[in-house]
PDB file of N, CA and C in Angstrom:
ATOM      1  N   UNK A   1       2.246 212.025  31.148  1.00  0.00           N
ATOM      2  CA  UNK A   1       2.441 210.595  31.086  1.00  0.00           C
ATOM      3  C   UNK A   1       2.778 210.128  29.671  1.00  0.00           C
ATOM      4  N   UNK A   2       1.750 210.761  29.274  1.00  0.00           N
ATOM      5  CA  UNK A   2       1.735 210.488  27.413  1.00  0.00           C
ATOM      6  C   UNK A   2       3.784 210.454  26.974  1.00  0.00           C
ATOM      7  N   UNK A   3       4.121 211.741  27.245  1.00  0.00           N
ATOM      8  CA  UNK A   3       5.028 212.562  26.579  1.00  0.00           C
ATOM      9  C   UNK A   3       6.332 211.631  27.228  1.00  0.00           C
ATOM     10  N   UNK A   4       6.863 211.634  28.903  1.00  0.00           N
ATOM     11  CA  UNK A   4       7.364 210.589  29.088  1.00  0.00           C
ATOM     12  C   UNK A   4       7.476 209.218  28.686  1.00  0.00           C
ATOM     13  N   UNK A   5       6.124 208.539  28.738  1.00  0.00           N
ATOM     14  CA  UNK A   5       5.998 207.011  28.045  1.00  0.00           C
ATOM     15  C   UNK A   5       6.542 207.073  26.748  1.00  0.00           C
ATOM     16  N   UNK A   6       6.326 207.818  25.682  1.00  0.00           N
ATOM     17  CA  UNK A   6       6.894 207.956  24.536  1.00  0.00           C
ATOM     18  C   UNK A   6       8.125 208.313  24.563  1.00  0.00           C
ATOM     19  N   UNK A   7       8.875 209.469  25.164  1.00  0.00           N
ATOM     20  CA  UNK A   7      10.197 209.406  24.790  1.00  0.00           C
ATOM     21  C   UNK A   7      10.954 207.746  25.349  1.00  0.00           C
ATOM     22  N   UNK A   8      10.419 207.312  26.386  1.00  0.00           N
ATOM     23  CA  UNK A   8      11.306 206.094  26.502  1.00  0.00           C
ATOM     24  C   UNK A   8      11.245 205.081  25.913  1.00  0.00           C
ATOM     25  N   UNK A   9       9.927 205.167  25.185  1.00  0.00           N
ATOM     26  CA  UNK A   9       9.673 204.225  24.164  1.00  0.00           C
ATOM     27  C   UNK A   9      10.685 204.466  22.792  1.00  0.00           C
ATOM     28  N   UNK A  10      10.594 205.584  22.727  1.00  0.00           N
ATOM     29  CA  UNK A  10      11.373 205.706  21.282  1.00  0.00           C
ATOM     30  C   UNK A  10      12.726 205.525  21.889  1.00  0.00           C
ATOM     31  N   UNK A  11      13.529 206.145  22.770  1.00  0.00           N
ATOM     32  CA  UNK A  11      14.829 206.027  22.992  1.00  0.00           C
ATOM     33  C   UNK A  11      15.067 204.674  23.065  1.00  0.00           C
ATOM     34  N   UNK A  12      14.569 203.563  23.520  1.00  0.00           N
ATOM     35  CA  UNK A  12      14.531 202.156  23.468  1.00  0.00           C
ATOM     36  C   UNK A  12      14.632 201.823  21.892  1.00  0.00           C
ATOM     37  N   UNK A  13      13.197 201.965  21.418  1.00  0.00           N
ATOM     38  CA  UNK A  13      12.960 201.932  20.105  1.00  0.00           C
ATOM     39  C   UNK A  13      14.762 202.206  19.381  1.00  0.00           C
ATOM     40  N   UNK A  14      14.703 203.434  19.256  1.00  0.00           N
ATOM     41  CA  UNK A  14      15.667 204.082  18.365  1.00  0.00           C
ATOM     42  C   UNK A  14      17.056 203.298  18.874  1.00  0.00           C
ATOM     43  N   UNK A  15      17.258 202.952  19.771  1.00  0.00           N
ATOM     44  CA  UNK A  15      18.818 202.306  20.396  1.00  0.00           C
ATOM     45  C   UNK A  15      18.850 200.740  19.468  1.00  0.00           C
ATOM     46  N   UNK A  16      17.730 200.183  19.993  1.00  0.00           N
ATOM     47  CA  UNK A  16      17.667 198.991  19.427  1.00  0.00           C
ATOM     48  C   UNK A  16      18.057 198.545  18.051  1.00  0.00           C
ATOM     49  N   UNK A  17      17.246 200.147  17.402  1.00  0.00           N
ATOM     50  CA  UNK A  17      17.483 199.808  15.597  1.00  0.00           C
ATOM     51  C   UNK A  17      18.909 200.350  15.101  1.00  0.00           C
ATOM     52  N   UNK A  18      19.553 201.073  15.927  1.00  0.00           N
ATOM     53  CA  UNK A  18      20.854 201.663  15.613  1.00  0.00           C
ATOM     54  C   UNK A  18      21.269 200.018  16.158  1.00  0.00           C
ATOM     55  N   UNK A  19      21.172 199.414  17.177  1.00  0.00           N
ATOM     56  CA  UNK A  19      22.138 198.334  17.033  1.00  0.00           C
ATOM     57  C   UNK A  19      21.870 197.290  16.107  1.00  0.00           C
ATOM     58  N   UNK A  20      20.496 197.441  15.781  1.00  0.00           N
ATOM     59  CA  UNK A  20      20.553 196.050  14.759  1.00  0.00           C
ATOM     60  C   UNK A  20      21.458 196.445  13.772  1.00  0.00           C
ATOM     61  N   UNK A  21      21.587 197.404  13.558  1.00  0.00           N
ATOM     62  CA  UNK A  21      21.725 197.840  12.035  1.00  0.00           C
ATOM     63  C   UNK A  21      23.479 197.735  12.387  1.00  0.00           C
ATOM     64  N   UNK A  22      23.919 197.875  13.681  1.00  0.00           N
ATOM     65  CA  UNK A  22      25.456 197.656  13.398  1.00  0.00           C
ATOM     66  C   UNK A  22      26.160 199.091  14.027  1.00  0.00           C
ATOM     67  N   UNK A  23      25.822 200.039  14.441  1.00  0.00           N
ATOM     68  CA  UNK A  23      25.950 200.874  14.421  1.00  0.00           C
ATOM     69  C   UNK A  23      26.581 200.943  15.949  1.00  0.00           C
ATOM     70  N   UNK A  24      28.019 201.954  15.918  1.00  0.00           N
ATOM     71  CA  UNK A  24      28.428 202.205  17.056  1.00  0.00           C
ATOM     72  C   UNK A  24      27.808 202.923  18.254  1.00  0.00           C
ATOM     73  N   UNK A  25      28.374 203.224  19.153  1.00  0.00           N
ATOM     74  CA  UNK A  25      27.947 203.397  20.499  1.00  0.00           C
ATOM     75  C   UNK A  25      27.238 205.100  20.157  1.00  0.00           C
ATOM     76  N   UNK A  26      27.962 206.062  18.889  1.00  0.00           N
ATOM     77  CA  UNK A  26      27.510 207.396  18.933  1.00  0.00           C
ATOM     78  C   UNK A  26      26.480 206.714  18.384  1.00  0.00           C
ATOM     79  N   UNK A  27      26.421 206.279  17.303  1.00  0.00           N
ATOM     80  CA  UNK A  27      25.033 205.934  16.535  1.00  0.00           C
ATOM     81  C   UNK A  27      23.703 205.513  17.469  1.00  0.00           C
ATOM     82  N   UNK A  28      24.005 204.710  18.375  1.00  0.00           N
ATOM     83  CA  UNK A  28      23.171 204.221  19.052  1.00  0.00           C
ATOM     84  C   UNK A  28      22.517 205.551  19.629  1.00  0.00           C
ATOM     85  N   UNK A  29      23.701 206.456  20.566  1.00  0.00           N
ATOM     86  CA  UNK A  29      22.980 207.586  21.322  1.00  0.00           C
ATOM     87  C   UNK A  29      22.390 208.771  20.467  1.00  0.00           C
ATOM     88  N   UNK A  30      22.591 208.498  18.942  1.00  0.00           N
ATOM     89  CA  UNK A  30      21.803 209.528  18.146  1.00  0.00           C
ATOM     90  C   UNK A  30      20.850 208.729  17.979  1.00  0.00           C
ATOM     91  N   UNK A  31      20.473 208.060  17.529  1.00  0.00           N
ATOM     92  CA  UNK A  31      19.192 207.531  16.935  1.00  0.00           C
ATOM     93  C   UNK A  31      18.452 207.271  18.610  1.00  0.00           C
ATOM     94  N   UNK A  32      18.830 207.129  19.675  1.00  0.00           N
ATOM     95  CA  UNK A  32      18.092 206.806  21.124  1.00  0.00           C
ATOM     96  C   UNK A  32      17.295 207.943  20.947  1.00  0.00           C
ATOM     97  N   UNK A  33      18.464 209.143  20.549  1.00  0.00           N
ATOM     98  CA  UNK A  33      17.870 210.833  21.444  1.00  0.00           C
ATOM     99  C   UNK A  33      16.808 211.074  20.497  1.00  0.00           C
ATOM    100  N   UNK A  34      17.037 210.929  18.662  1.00  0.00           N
ATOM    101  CA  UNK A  34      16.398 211.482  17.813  1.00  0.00           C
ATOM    102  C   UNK A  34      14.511 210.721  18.339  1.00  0.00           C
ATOM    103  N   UNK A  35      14.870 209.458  17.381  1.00  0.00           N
ATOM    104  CA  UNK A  35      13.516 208.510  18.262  1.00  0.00           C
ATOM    105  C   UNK A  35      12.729 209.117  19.323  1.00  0.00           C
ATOM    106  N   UNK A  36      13.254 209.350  20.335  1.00  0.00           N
ATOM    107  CA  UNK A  36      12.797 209.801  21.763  1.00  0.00           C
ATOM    108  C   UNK A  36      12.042 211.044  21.923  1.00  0.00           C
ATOM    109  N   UNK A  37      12.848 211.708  21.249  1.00  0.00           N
ATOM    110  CA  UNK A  37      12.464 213.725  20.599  1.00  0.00           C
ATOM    111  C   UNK A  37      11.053 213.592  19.768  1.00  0.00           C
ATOM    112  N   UNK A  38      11.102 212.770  18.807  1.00  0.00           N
ATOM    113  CA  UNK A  38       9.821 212.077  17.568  1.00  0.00           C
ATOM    114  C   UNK A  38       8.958 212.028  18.592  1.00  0.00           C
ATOM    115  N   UNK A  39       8.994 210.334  19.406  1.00  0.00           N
ATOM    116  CA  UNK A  39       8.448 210.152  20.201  1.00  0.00           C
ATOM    117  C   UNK A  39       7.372 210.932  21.093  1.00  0.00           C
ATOM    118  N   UNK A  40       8.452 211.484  21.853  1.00  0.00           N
ATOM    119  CA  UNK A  40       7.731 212.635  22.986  1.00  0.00           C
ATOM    120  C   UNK A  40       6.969 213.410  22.597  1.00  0.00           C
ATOM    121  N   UNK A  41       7.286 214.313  21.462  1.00  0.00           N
ATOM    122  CA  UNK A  41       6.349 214.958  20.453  1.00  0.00           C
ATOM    123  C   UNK A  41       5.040 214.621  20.525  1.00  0.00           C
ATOM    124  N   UNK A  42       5.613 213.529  19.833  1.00  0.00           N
ATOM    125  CA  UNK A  42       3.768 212.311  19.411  1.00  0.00           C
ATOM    126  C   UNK A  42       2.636 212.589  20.637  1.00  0.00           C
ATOM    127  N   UNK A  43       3.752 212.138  21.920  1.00  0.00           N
ATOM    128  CA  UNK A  43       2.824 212.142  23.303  1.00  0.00           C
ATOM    129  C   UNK A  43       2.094 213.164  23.709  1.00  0.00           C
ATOM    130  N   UNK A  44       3.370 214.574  23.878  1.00  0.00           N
ATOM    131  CA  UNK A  44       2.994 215.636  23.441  1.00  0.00           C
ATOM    132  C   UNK A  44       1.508 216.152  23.169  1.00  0.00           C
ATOM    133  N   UNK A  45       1.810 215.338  21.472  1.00  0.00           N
ATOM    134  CA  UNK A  45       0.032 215.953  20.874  1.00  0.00           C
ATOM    135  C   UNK A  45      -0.708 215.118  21.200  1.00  0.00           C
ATOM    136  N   UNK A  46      -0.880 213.850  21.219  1.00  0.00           N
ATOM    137  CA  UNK A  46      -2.153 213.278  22.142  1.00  0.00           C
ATOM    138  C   UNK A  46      -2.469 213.907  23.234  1.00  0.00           C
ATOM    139  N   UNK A  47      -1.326 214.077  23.968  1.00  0.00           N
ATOM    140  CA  UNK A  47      -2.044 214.438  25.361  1.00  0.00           C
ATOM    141  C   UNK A  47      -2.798 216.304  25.436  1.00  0.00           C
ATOM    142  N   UNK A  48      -2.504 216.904  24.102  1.00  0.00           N
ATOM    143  CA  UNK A  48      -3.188 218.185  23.821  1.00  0.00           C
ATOM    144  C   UNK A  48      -4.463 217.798  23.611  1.00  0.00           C
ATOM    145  N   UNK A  49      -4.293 216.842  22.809  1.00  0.00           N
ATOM    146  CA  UNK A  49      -5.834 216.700  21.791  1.00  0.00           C
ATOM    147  C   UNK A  49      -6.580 215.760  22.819  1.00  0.00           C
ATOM    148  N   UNK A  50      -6.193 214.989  23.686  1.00  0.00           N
ATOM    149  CA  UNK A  50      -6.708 214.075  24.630  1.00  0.00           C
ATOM    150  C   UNK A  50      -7.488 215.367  25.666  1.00  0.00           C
ATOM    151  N   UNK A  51      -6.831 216.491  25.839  1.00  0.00           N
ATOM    152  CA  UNK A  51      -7.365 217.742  26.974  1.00  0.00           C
ATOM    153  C   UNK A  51      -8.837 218.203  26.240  1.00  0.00           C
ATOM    154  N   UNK A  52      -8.301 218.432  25.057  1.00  0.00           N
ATOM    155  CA  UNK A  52      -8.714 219.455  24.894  1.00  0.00           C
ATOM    156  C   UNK A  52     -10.342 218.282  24.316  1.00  0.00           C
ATOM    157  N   UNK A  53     -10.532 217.374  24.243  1.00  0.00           N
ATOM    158  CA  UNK A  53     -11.595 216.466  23.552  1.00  0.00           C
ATOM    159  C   UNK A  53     -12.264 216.481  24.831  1.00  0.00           C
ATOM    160  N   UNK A  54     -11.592 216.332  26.241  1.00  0.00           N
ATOM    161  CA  UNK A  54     -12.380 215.483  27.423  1.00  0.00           C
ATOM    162  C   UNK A  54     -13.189 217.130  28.073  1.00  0.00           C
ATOM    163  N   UNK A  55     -12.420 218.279  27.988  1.00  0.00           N
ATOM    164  CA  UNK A  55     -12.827 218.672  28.484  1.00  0.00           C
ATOM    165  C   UNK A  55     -14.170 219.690  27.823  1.00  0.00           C
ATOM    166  N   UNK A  56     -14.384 219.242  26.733  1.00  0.00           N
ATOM    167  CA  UNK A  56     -15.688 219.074  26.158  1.00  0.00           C
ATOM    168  C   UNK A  56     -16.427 220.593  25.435  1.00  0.00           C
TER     169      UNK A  56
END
C-alpha cells in the first residue's frame, strides 16, 4: 500500500513541479517517473520497518 500510495504521490508530485517550472511534456514524464521511483522507495522502507516493528 505504502509503496503504491507513494509512487503516485510522487509521480503527481514530480509532474506538477516539472510544470510549474515550465518544463515540456519529456520534462514532465522525467521528473513524474524520477519523483515516483524516490517516492516508492520511501514506501518501500516504511513498509519494511513498519513489518518488521509490529511483528515484535
Amino acid at each position: 500500500m505504502f509503496v503504491i500510495g507513494g509512487f503516485l504521490l510522487g509521480a503527481i508530485g514530480g509532474g506538477l513541479r516539472a510544470r510549474a517550472r515550465g518544463g515540456k511534456a519529456a520534462d514532465i514524464a522525467q521528473y513524474a517517473t524520477v519523483y515516483g521511483i524516490l517516492f516508492g522507495l520511501l514506501g518501500l522502507f516504511i513498509t519494511i520497518y513498519l513489518d518488521r516493528m509490529l511483528r515484535g
